[in-house]
Protein backbone atom coordinates (compact mmCIF):
# COMPACT_ATOMS: atom_id res chain seq x y z
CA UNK A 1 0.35 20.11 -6.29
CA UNK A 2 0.57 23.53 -5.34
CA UNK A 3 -2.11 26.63 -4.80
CA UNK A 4 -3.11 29.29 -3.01
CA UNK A 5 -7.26 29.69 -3.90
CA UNK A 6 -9.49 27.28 -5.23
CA UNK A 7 -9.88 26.81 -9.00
CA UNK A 8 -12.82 26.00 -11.21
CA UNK A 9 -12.19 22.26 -11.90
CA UNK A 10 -12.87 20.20 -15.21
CA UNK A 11 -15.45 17.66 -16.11
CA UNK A 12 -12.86 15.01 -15.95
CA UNK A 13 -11.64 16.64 -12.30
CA UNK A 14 -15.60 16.16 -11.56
CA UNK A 15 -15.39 12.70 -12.80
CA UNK A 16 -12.53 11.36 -10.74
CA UNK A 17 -14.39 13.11 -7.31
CA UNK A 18 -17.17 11.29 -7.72
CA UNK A 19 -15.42 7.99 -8.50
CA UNK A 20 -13.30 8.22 -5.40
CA UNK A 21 -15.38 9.67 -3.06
CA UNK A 22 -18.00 6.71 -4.04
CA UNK A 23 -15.42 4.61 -3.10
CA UNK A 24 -15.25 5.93 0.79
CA UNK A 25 -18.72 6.90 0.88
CA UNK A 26 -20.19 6.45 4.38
CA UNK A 27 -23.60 6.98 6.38
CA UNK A 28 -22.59 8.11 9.77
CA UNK A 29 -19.59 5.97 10.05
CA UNK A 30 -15.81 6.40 8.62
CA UNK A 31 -15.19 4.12 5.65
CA UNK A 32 -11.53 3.13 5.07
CA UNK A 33 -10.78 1.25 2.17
CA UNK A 34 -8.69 -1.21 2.26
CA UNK A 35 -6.29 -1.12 -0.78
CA UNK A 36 -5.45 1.83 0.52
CA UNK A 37 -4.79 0.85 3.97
CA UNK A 38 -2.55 -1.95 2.79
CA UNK A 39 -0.57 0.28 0.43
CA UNK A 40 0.14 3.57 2.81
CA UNK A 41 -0.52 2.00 6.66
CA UNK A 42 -3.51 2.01 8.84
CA UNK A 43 -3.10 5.55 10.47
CA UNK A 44 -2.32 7.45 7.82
CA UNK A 45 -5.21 5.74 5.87
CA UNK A 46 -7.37 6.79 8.60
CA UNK A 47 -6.15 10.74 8.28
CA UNK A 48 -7.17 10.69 4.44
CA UNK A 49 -10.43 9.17 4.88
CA UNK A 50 -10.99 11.69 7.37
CA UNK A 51 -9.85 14.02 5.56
CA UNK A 52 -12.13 13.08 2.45
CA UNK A 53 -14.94 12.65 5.10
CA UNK A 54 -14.31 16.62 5.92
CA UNK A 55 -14.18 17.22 2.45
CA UNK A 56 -17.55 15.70 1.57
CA UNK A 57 -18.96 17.61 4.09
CA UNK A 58 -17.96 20.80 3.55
CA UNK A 59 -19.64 19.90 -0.32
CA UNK A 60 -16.34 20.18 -2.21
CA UNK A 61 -14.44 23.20 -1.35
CA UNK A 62 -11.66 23.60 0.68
CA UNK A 63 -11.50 23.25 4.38
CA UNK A 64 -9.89 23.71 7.49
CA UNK A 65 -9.41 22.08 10.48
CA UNK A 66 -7.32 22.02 13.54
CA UNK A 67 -4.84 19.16 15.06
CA UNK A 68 -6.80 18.95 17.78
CA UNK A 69 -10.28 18.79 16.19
CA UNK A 70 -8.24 15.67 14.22
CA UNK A 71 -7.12 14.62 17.59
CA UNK A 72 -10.54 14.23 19.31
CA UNK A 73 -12.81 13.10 16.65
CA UNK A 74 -9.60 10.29 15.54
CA UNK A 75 -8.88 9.40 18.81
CA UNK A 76 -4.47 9.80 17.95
CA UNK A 77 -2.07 11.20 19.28
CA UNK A 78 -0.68 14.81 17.73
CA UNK A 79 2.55 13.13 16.83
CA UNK A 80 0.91 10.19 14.78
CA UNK A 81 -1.09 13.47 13.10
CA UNK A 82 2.04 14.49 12.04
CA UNK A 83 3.74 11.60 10.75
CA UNK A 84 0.70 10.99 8.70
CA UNK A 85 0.08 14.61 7.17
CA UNK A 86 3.58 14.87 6.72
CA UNK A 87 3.51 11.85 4.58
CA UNK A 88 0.15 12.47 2.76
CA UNK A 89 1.74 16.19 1.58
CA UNK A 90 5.26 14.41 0.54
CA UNK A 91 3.32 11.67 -1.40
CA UNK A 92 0.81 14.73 -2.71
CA UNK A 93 -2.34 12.73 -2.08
CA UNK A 94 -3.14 16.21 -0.04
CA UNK A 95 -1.88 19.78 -0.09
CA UNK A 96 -2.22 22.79 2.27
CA UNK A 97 -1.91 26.33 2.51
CA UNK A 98 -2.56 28.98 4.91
CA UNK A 99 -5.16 32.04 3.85
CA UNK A 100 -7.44 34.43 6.52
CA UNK A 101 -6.04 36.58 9.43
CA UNK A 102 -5.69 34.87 12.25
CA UNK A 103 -4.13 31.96 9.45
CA UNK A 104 -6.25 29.03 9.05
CA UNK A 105 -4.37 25.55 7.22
CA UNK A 106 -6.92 24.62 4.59
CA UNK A 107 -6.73 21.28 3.09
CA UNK A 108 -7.00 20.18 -1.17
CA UNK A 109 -7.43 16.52 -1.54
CA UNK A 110 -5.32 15.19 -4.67
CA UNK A 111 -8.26 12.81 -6.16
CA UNK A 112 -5.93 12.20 -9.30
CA UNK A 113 -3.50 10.69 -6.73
CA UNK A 114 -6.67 8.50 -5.28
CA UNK A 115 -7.91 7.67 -8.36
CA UNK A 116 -4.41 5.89 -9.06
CA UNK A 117 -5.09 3.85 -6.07
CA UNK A 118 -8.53 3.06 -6.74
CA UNK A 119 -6.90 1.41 -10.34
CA UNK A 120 -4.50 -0.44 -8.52
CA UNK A 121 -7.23 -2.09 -6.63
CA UNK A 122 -9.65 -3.03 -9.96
CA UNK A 123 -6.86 -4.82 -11.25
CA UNK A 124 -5.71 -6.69 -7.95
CA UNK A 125 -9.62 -8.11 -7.78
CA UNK A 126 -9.40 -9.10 -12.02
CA UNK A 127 -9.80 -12.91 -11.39
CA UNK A 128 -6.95 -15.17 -13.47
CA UNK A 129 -8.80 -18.24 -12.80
CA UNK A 130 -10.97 -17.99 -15.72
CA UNK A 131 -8.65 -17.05 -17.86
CA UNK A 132 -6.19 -20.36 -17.22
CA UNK A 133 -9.22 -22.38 -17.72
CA UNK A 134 -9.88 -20.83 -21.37
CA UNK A 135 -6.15 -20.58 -22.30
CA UNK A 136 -5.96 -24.50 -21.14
CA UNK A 137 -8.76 -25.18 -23.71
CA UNK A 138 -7.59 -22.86 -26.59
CA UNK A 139 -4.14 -24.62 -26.39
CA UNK A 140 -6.05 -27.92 -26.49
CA UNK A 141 -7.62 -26.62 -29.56
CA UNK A 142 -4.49 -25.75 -31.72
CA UNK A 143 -3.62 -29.13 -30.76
CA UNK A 144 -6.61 -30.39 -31.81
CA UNK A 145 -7.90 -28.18 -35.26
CA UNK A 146 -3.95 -27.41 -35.86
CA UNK A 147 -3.92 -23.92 -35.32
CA UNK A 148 -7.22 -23.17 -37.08
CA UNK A 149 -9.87 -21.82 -34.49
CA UNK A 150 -13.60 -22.00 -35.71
CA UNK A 151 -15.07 -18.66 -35.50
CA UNK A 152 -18.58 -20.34 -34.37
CA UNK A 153 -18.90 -21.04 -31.27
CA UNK A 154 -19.57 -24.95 -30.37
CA UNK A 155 -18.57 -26.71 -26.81
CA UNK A 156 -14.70 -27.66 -27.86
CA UNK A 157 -14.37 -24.27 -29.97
CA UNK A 158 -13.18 -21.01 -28.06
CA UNK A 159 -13.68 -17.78 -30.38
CA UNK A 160 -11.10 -15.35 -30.72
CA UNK A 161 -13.77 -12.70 -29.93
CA UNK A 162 -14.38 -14.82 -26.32
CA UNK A 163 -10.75 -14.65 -25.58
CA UNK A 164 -10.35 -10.73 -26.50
CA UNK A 165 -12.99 -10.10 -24.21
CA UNK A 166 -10.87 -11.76 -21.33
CA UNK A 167 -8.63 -9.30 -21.34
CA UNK A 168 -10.52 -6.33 -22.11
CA UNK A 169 -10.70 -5.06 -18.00
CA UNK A 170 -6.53 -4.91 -18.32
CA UNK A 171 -7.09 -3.00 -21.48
CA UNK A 172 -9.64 -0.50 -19.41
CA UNK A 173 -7.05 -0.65 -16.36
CA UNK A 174 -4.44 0.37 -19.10
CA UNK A 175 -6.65 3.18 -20.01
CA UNK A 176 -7.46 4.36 -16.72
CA UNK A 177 -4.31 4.97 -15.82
CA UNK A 178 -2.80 6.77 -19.10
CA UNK A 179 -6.38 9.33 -18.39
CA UNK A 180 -4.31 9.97 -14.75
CA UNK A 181 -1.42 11.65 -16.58
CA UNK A 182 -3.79 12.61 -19.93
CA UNK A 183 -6.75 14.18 -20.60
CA UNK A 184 -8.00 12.29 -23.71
CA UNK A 185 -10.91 9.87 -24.47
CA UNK A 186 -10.37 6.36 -25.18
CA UNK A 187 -13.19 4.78 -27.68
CA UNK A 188 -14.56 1.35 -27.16
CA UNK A 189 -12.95 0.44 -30.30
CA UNK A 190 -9.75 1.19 -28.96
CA UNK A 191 -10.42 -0.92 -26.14
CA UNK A 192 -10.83 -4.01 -27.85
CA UNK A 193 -7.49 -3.40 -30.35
CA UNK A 194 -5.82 -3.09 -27.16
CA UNK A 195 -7.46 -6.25 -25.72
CA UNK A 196 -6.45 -8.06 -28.64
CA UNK A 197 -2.53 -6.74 -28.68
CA UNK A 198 -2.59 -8.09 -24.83
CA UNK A 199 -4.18 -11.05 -25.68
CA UNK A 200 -0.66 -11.28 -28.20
CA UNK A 201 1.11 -10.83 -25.39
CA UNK A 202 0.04 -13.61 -23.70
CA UNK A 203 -0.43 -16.26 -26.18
CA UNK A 204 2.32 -15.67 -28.43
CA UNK A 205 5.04 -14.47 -25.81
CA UNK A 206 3.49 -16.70 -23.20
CA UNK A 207 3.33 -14.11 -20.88
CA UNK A 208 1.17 -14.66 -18.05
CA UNK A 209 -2.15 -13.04 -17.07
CA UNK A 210 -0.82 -11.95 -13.64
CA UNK A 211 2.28 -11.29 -14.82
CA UNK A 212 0.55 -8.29 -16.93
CA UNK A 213 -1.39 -7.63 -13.98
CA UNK A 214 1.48 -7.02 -11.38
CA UNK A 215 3.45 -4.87 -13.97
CA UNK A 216 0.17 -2.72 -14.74
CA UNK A 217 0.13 -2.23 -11.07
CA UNK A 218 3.95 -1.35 -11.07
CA UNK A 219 3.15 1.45 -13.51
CA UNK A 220 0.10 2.70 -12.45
CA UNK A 221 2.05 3.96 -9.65
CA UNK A 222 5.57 4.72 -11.43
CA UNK A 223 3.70 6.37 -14.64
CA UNK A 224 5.87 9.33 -15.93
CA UNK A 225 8.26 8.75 -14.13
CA UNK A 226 12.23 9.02 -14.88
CA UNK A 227 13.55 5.91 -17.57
CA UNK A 228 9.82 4.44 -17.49
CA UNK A 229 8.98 3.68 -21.04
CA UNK A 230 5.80 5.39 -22.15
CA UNK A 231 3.06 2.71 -22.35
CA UNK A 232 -0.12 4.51 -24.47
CA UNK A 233 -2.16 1.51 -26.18
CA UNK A 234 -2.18 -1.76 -25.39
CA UNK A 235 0.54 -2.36 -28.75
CA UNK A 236 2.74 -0.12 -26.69
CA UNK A 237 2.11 -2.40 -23.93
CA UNK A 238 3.11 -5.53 -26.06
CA UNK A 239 6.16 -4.44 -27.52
CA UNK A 240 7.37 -2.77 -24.86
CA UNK A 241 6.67 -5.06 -22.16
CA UNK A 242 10.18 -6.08 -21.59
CA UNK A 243 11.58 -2.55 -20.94
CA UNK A 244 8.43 -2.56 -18.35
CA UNK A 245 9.66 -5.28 -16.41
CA UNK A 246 13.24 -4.15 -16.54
CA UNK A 247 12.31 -0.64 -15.25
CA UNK A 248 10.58 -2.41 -12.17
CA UNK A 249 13.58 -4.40 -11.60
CA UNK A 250 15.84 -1.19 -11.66
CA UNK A 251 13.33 0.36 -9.73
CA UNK A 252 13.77 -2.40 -6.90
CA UNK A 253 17.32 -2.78 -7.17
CA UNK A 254 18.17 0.95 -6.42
CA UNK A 255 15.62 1.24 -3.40
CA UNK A 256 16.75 -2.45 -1.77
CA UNK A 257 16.37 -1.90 1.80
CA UNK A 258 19.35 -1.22 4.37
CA UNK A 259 18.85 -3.92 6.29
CA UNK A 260 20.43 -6.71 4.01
CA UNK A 261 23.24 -4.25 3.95
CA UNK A 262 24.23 -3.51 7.35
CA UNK A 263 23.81 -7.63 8.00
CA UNK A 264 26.40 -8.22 5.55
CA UNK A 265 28.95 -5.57 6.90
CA UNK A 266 28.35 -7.73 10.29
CA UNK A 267 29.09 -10.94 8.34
CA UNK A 268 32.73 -9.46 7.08
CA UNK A 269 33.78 -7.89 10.04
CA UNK A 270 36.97 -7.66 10.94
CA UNK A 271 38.48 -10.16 12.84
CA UNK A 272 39.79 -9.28 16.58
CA UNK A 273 43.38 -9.82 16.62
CA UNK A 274 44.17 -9.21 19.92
CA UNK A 275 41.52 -11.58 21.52
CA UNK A 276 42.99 -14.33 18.76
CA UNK A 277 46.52 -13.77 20.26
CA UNK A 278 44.71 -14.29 23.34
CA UNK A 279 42.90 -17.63 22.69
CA UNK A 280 46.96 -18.45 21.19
């Protein structure tokens, strides 16, 4: 995310401020949220909320502000300043550029970045619990009715309209995080179609709730990204589900960390001949 001035921004731009700045809105005190935290580390955490602080106050347009102003009001050290702008630009949830004689660094929060982060953590608090429960029942009840599921609700009978509606917030997640990469409206009525298709998903592939859950995570994260299927509706999500859960595989596979590795190159070392000769 590159510029060198400000630009006008869009309604949806406006939309996704708001959202995320709700989300570390203070009174007087610095708010770190902590999805965030967990996912990027306490100190840098505590740069961005600072950062979104500053930008808050200087009432959405961008700002300046020195190491050492970071430095005193933070209470850290220059170098940890670095570490964590230098991973907030690389990971573009901020960008910077230099304007006004003598040059002042002005900072752009990336709220579309945020905003990812903010759908990650709606879908880690969607409670399974409920859904087990229900999915319990509704098995008992093809047992039961063989197959045939009253559409009138009674205390035995689950309603395929009550079961939709369990996973309509992973159809909105689903939606969210296709409006990061698209600007395009998504209808209540396409909602529930999708919450339907992932209902499929579930019941007929017997793919579990979390399961969906973790991989919606994955992609809200990964989205766009190289050999990622493109997931747009929640049938996309269904029949391509699979290639989903192979791309996070790959995606783990090829960034394993080193450490395995060098322990194994100790395990096959080779041998010391001359102190074997010498035990001879």
């Amino acid at each position: 995310m590159k510029r060198t001035k400000a630009t006008t921004p869009s309604a949806e731009e406006n939309q996704i401020k708001n959202l995320v700045i709700q989300a570390f809105k203070s009174t007087g005190y610095l708010i770190i949220n902590k999805s965030l935290m967990q996912d990027i580390g306490l100190v840098r955490a505590v740069l961005l909320s600072y950062l979104i602080d500053k930008y808050k106050y200087w009432k959405g347009v961008d700002f300046y502000c020195t190491h050492d102003n970071i430095s005193q009001d933070l209470g850290i050290s220059g170098h940890q300043i670095r570490e964590a702008k230098k991973y907030l630009l690389g990971h573009e949830y901020i960008s910077t550029y230099k304007s006004g004689t003598p040059a002042k660094e002005f900072y752009i929060i990336n709220f579309t970045i945020l905003y990812r982060g903010l759908v990650v953590q709606k879908l880690d608090d969607l409670p399974s619990n409920n859904y087990t429960t229900i999915y319990n029942k509704t098995k008992y009840n093809k047992n039961k009715y063989k197959g045939e599921l009253s559409e009138t609700p009674s205390s035995d009978k689950i309603t395929l309209k009550e079961r939709n509606e369990l996973f309509l917030p992973l159809a909105k997640q689903l939606a969210a995080i296709i409006q990061t990469k698209k600007n395009i409206k998504i209808t209540t009525s396409q909602l529930k179609t999708w919450a339907n298709e992932i209902r499929k998903l579930t019941e007929n592939s017997e793919v579990e709730f979390d399961r969906i859950k973790k991989a919606l995570r994955w992609y809200s994260k990964n989205i766009g990204g190289q050999y990622i299927p493109v997931i747009e509706s929640g049938a996309s999500l269904r029949n391509k589900f699979i290639q989903l859960e192979n791309a996070i595989q790959s995606n783990g596979y090829t960034n394993k960390p080193k450490s395995p590795k060098s322990s194994n190159r100790v395990l096959r070392k080779k041998p010391n001949y001359e102190t074997d000769r010498r035990e001879e």
